[in-house]
C-alpha atoms as a PDB file:
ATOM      1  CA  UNK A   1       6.516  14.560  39.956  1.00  0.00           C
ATOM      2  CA  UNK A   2       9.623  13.384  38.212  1.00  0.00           C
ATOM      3  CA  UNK A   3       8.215  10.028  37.665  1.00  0.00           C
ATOM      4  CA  UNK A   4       4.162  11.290  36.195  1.00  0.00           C
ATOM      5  CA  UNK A   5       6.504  13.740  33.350  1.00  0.00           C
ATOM      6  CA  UNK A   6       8.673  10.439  32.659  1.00  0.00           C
ATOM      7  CA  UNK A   7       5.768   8.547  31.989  1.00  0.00           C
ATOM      8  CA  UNK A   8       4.363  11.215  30.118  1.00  0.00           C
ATOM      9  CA  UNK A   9       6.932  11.291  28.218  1.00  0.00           C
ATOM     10  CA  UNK A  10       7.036   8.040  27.438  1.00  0.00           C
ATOM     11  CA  UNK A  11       3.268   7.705  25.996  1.00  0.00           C
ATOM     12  CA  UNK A  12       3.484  10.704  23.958  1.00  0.00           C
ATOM     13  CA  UNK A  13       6.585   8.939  22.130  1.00  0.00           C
ATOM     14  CA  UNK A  14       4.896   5.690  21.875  1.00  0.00           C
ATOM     15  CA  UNK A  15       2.081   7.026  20.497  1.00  0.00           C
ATOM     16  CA  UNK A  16       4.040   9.348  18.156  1.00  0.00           C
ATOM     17  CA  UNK A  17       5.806   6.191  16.740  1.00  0.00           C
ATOM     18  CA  UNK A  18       2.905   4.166  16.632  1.00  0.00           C
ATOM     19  CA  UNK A  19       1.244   6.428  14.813  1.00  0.00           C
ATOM     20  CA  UNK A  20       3.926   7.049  12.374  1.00  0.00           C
ATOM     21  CA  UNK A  21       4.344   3.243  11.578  1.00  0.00           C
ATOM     22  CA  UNK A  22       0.586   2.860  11.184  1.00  0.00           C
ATOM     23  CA  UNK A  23       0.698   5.152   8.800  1.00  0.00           C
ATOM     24  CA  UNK A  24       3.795   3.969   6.923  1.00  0.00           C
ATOM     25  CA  UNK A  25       2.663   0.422   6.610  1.00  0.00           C
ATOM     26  CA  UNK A  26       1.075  -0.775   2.972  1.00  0.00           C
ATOM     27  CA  UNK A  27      -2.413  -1.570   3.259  1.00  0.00           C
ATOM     28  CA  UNK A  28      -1.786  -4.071  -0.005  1.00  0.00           C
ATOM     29  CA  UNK A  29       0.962  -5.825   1.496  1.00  0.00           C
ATOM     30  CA  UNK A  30      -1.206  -6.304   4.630  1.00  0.00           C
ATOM     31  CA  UNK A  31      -4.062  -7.392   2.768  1.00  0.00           C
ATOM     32  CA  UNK A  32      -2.024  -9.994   0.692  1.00  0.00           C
ATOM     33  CA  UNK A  33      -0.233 -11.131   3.851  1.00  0.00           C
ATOM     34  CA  UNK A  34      -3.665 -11.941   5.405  1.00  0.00           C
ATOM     35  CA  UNK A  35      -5.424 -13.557   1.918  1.00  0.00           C
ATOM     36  CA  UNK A  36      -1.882 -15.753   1.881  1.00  0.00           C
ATOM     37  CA  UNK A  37      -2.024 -16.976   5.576  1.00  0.00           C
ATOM     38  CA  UNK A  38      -6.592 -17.755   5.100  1.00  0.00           C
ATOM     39  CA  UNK A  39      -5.660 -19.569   1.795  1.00  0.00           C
ATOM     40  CA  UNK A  40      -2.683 -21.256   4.067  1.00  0.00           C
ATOM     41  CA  UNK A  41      -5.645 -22.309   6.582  1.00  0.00           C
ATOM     42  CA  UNK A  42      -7.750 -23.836   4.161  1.00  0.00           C
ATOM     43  CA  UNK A  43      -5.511 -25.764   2.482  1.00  0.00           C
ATOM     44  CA  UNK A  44      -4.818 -27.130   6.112  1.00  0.00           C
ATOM     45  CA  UNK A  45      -8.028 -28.095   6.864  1.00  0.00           C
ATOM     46  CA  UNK A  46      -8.653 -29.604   3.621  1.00  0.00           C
ATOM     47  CA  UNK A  47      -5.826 -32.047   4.189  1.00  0.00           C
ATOM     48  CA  UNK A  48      -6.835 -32.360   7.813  1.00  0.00           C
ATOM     49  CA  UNK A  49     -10.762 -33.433   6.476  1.00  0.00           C
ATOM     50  CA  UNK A  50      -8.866 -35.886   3.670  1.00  0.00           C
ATOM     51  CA  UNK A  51      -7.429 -37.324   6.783  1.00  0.00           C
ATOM     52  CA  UNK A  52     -10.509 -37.660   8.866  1.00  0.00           C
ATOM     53  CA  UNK A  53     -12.063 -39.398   6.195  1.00  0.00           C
ATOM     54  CA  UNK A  54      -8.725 -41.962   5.248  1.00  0.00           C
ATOM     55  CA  UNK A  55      -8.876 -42.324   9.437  1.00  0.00           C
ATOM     56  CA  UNK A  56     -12.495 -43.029   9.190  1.00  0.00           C
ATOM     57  CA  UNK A  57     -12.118 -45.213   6.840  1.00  0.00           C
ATOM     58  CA  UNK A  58      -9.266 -47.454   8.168  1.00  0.00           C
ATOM     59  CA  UNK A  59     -11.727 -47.585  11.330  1.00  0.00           C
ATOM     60  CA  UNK A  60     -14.974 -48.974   9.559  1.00  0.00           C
ATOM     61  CA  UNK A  61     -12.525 -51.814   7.738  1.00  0.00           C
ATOM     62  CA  UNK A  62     -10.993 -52.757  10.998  1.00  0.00           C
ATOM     63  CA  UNK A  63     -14.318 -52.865  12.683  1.00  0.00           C
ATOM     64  CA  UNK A  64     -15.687 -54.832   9.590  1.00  0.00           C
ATOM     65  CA  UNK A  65     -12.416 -57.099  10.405  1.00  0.00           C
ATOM     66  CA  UNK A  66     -13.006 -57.181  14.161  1.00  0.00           C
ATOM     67  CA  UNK A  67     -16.735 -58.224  13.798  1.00  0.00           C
ATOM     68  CA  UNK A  68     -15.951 -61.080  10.888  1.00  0.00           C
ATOM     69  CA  UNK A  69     -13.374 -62.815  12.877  1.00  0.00           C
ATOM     70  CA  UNK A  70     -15.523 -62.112  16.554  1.00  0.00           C
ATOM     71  CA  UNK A  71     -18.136 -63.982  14.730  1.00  0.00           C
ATOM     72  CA  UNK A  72     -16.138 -66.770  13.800  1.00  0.00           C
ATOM     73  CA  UNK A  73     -14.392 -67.926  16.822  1.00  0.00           C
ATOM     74  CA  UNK A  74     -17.991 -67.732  18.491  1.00  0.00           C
ATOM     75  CA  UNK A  75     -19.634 -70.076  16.019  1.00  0.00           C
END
């Protein structure tokens, strides 16, 4: 019996205190927070896609290299 009013006890706190910071918290700040850390993400992938393409690149001119000098040792 103890143990279900501890417990009890212990939710009705935690709630109580989530609550209260919930409430507390500026939804401005939080909304700047979160526009900072998307802008953050697509400045990411925008380097990762400048990348891809330099990567892509660097492939096609090796291949290009590959194929040139396959097809003159076979001649």
């Amino acid at each position: 019996m103890l143990d279900l009013l501890l417990n009890l006890a212990s939710f009705i706190i935690g709630m109580s205190i989530g609550k209260a910071k919930a409430v507390n918290v500026d939804i401005i700040k939080q909304t700047d927070h979160m526009q900072s850390l998307i802008d953050e993400a697509y400045e990411s992938r925008d380097a990762m896609k400048s990348l891809l393409f330099e990567a892509e690149e660097k492939a096609e001119t090796w291949e290009r290299r590959y194929n040139n000098l396959l097809s003159t040792t076979q001649t």
